[in-house]
PDB file of N, CA and C in Angstrom:
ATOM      1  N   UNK A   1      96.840  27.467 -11.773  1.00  0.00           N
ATOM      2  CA  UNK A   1      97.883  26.461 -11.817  1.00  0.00           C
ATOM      3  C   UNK A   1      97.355  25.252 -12.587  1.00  0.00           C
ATOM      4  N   UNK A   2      97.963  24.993 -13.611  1.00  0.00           N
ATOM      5  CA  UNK A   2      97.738  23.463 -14.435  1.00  0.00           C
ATOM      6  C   UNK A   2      98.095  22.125 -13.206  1.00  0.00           C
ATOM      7  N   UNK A   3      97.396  21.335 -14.129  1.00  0.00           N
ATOM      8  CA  UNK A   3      97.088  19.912 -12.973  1.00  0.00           C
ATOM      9  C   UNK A   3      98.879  19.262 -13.512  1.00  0.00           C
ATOM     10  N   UNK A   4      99.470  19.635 -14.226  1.00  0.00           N
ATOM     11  CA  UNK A   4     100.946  19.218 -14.387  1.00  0.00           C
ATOM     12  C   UNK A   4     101.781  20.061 -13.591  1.00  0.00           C
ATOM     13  N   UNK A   5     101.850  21.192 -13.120  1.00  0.00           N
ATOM     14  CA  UNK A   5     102.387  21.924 -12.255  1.00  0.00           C
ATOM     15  C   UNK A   5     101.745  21.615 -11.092  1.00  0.00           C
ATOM     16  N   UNK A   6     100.796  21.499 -10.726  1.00  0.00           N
ATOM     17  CA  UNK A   6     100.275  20.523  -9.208  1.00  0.00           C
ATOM     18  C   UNK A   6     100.805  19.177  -9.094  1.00  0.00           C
ATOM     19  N   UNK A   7     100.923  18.368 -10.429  1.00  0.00           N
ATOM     20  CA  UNK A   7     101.724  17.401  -9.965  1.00  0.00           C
ATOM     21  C   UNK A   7     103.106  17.611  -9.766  1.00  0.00           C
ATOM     22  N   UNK A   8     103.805  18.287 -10.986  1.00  0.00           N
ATOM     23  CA  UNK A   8     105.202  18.621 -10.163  1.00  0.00           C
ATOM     24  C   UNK A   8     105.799  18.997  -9.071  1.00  0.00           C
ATOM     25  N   UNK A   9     104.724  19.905  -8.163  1.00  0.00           N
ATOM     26  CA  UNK A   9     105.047  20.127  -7.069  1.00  0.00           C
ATOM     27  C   UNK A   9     104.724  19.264  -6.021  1.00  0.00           C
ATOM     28  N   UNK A  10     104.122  18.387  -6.341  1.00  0.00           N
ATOM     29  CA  UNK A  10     103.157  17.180  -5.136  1.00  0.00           C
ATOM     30  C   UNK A  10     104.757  16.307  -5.496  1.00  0.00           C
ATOM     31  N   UNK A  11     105.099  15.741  -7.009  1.00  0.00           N
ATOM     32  CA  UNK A  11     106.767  15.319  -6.756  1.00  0.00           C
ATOM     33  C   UNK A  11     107.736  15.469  -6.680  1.00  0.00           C
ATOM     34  N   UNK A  12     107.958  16.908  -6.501  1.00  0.00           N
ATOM     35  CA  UNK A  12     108.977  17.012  -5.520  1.00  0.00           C
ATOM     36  C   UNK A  12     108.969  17.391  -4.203  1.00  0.00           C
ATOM     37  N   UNK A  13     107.856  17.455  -3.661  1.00  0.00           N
ATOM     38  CA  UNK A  13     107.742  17.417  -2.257  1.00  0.00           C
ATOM     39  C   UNK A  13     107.920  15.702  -1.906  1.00  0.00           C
ATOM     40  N   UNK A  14     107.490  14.412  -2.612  1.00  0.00           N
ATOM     41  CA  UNK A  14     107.797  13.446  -2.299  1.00  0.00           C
ATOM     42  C   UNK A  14     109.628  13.036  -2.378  1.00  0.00           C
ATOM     43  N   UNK A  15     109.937  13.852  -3.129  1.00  0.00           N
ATOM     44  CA  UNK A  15     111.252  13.876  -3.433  1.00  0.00           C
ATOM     45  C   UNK A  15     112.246  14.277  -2.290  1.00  0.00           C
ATOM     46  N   UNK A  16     111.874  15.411  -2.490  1.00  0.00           N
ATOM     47  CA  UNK A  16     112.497  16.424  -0.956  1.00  0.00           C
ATOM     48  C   UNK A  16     112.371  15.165   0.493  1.00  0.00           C
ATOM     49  N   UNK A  17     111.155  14.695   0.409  1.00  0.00           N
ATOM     50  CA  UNK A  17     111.030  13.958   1.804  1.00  0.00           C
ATOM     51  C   UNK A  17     111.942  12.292   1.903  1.00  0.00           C
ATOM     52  N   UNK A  18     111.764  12.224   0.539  1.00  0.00           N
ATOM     53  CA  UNK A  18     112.737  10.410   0.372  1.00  0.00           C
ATOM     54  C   UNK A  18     114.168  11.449   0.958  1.00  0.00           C
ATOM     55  N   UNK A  19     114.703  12.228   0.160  1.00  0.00           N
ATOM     56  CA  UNK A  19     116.449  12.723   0.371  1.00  0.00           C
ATOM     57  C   UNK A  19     116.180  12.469   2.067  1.00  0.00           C
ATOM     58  N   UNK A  20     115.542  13.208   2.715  1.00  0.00           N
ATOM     59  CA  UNK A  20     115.678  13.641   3.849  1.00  0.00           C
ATOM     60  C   UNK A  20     115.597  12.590   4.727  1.00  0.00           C
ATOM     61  N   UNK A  21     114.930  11.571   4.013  1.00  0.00           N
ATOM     62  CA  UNK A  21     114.927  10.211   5.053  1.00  0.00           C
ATOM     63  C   UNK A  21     115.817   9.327   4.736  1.00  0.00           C
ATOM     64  N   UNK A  22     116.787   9.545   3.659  1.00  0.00           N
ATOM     65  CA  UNK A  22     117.493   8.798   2.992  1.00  0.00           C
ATOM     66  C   UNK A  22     118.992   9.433   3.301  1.00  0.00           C
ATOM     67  N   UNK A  23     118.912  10.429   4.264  1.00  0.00           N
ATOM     68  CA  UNK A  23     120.008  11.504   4.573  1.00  0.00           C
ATOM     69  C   UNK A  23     120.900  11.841   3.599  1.00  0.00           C
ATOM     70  N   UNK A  24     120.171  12.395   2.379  1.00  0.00           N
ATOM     71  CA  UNK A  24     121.113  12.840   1.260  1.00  0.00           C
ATOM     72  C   UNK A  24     120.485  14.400   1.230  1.00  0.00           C
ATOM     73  N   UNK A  25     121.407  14.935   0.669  1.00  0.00           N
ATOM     74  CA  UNK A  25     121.799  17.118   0.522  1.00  0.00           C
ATOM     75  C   UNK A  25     120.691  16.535  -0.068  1.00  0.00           C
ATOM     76  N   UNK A  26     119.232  18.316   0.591  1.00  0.00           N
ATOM     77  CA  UNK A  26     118.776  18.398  -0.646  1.00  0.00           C
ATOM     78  C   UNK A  26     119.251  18.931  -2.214  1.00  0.00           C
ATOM     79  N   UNK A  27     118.347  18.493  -3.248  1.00  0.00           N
ATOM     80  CA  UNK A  27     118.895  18.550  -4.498  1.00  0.00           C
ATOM     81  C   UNK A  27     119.774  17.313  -4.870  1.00  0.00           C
ATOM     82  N   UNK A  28     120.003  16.294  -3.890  1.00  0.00           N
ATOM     83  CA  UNK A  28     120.774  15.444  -4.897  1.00  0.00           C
ATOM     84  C   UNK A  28     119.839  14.475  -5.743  1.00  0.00           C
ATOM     85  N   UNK A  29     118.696  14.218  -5.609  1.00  0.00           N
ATOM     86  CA  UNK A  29     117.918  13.660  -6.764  1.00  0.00           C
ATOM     87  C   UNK A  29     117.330  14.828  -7.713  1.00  0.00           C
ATOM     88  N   UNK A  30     117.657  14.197  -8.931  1.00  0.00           N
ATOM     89  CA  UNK A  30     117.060  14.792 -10.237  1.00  0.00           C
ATOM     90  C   UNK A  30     116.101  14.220 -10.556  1.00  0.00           C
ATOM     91  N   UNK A  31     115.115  15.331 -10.944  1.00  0.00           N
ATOM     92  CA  UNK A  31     113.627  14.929 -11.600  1.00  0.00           C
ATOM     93  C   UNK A  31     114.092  15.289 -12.871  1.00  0.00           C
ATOM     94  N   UNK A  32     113.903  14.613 -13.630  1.00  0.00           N
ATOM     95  CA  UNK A  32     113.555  14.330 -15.367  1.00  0.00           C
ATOM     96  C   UNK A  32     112.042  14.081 -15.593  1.00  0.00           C
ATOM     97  N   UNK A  33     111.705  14.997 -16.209  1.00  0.00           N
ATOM     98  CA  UNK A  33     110.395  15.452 -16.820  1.00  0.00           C
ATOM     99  C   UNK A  33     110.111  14.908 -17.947  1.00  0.00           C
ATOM    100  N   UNK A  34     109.324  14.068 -18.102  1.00  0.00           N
ATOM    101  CA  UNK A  34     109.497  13.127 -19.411  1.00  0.00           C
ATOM    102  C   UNK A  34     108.075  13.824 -20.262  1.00  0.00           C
ATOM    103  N   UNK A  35     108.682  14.751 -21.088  1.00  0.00           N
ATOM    104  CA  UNK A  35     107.770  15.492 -22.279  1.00  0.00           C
ATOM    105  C   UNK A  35     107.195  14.746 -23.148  1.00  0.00           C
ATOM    106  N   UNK A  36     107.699  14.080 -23.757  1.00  0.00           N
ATOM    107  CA  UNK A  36     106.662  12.995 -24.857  1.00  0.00           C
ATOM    108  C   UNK A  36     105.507  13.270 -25.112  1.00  0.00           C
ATOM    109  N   UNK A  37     105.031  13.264 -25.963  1.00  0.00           N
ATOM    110  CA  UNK A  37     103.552  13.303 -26.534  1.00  0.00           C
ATOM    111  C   UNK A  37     102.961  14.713 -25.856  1.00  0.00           C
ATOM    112  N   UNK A  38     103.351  15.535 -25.303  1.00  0.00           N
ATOM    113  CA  UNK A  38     103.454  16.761 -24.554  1.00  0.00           C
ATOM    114  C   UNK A  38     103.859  18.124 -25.720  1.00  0.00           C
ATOM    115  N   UNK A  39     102.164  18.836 -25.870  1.00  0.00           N
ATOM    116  CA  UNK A  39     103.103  20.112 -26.891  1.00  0.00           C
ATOM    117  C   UNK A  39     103.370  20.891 -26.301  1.00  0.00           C
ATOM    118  N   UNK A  40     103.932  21.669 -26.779  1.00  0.00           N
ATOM    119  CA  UNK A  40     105.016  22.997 -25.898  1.00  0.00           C
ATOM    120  C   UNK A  40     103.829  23.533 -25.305  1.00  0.00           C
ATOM    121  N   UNK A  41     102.537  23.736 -25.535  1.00  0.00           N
ATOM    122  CA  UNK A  41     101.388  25.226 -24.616  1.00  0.00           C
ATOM    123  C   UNK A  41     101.627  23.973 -23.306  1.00  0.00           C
ATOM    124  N   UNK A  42     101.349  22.965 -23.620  1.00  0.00           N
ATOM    125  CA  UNK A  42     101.685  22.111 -22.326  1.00  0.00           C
ATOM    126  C   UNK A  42     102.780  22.117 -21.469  1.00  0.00           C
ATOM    127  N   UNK A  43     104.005  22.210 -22.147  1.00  0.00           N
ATOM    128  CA  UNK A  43     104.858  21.741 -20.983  1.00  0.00           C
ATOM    129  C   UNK A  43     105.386  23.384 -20.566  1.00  0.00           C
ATOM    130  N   UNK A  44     105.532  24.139 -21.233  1.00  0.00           N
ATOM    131  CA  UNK A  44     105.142  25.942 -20.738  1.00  0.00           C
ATOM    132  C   UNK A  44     105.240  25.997 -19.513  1.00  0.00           C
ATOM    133  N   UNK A  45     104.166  26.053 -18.783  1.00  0.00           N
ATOM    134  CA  UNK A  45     104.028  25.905 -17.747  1.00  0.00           C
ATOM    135  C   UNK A  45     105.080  25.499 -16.075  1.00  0.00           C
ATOM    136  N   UNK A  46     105.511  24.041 -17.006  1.00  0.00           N
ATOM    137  CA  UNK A  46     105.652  23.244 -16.268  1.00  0.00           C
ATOM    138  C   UNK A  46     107.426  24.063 -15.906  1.00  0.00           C
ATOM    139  N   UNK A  47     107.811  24.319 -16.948  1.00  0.00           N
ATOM    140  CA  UNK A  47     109.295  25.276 -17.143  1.00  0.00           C
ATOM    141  C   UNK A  47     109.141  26.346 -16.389  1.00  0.00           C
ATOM    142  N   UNK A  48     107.813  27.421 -16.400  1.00  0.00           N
ATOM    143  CA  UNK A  48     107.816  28.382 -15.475  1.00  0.00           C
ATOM    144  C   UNK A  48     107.540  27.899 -13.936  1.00  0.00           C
ATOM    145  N   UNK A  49     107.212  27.065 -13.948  1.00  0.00           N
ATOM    146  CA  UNK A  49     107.027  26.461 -12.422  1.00  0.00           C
ATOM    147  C   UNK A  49     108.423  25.888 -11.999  1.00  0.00           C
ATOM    148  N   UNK A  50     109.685  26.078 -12.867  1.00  0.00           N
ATOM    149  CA  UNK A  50     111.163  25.696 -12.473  1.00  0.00           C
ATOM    150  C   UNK A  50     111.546  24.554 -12.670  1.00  0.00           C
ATOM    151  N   UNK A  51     111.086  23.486 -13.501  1.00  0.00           N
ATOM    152  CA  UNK A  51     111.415  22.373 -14.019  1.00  0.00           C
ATOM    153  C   UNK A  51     112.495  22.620 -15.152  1.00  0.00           C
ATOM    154  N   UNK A  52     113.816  21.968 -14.877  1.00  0.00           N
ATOM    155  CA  UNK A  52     114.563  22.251 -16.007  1.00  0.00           C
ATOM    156  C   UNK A  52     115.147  21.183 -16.699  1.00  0.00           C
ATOM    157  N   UNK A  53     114.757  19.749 -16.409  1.00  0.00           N
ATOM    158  CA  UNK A  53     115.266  18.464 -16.605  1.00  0.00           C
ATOM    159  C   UNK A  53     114.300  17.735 -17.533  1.00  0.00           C
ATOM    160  N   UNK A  54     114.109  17.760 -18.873  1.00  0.00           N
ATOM    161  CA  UNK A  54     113.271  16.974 -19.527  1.00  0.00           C
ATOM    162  C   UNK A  54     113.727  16.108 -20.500  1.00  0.00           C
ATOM    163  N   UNK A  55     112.837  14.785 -20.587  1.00  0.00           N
ATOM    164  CA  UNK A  55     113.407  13.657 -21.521  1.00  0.00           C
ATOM    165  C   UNK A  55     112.580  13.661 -22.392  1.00  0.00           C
ATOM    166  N   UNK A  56     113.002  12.949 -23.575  1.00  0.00           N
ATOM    167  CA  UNK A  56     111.822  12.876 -24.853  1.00  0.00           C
ATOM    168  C   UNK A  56     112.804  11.463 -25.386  1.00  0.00           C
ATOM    169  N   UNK A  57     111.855  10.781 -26.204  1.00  0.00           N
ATOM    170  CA  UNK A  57     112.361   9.447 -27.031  1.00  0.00           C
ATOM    171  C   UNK A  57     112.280   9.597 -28.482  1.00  0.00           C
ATOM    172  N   UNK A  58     111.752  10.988 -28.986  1.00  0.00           N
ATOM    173  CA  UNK A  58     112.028  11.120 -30.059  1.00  0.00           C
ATOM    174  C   UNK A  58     112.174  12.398 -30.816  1.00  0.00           C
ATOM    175  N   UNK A  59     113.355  11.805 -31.802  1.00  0.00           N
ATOM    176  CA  UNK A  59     113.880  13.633 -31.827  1.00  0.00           C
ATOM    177  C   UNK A  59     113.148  14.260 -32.398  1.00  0.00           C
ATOM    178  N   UNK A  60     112.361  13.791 -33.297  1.00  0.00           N
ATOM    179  CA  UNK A  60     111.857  14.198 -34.379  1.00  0.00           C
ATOM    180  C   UNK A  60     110.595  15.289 -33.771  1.00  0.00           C
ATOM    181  N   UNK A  61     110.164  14.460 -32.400  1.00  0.00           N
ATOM    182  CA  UNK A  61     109.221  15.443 -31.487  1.00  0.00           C
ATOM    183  C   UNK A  61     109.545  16.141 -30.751  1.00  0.00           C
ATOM    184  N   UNK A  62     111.200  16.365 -30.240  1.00  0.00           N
ATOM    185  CA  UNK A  62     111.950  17.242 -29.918  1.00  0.00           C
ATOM    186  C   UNK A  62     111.844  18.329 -30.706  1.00  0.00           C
ATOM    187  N   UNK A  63     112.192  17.768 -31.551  1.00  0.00           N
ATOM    188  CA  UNK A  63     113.111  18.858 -33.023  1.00  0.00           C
ATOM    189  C   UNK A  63     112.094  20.319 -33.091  1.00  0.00           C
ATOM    190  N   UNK A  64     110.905  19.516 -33.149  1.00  0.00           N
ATOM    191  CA  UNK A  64     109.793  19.971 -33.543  1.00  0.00           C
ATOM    192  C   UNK A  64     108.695  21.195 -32.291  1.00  0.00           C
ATOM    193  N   UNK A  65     108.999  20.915 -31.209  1.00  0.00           N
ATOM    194  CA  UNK A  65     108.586  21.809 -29.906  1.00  0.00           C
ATOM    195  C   UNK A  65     109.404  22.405 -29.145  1.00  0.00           C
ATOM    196  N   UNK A  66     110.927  21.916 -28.628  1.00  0.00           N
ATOM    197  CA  UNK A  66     112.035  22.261 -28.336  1.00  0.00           C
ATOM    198  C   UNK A  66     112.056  23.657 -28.392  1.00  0.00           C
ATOM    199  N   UNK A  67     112.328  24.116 -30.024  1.00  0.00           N
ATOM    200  CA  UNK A  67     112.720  25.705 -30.757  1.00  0.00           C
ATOM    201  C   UNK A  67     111.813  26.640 -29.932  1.00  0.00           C
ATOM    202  N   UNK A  68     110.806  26.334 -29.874  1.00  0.00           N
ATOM    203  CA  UNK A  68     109.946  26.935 -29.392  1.00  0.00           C
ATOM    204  C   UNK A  68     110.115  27.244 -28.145  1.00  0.00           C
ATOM    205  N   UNK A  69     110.414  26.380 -27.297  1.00  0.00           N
ATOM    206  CA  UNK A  69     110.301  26.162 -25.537  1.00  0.00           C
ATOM    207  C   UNK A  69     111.605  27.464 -25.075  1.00  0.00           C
ATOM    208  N   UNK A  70     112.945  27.253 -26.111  1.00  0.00           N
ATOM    209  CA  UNK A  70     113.836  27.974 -25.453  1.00  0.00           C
ATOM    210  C   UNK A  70     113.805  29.218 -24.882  1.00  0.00           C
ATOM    211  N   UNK A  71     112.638  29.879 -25.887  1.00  0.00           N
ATOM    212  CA  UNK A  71     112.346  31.564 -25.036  1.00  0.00           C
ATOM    213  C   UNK A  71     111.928  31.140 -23.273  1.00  0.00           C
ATOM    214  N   UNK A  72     110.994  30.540 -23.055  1.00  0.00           N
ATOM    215  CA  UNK A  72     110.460  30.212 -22.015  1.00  0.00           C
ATOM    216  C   UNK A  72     111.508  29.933 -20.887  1.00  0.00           C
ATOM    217  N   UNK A  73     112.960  29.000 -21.532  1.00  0.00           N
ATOM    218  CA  UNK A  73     114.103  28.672 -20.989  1.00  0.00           C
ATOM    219  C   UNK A  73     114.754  29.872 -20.297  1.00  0.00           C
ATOM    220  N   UNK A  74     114.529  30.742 -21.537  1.00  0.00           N
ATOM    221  CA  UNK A  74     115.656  32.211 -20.735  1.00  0.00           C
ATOM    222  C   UNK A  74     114.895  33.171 -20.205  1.00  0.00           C
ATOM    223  N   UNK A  75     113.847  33.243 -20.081  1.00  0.00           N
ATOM    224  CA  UNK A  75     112.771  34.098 -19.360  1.00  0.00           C
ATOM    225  C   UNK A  75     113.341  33.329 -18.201  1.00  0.00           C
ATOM    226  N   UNK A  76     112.828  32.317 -17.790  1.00  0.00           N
ATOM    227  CA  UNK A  76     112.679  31.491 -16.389  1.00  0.00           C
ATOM    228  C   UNK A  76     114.411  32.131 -16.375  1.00  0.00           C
ATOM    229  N   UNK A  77     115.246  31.790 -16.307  1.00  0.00           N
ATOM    230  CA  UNK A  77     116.613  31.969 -16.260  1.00  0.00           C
ATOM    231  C   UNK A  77     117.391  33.833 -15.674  1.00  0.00           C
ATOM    232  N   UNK A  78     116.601  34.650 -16.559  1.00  0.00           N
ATOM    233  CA  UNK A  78     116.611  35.778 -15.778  1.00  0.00           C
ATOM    234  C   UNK A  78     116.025  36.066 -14.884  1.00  0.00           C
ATOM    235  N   UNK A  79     114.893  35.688 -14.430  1.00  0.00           N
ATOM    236  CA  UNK A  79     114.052  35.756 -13.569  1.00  0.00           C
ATOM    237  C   UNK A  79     115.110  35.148 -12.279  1.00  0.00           C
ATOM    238  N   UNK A  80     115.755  34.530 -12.564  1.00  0.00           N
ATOM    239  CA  UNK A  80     116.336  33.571 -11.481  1.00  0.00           C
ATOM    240  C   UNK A  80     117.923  34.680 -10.869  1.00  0.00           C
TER     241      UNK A  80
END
């Protein structure tokens, strides 16, 4: 397990526990995964570990790792 998939799961277990004390359904907070400066062997991972919410500030570094990521998108997706 990558130390970014250990953190994802360490936040949304903090996540899960705010809803629950905050008496909201789980799932009503969204995690947005902020990719930036993040290349695709990196954020890989983080998609098979069920993250499906990611932000970026620039397209141009979108444009550019995105194409790539979508196989990873529909793997995780059948699997599901």
């Amino acid at each position: 397990m990558t130390n970014a998939v250990e953190q994802l799961h360490a936040v949304k277990a903090k996540i899960a526990s705010a809803e629950r004390e905050a008496r909201r359904e789980p799932g009503a907070v969204t995690l947005v995964a902020v990719s930036k400066t993040f290349a695709a062997e990196d954020i890989r991972p983080v998609i098979e570990a069920g993250q499906r919410v990611f932000g970026e500030n620039r397209v141009q570094e979108a444009q550019g790792k995105w194409p790539a990521l979508r196989e990873a998108f529909a793997d995780q997706m059948q699997l599901q």
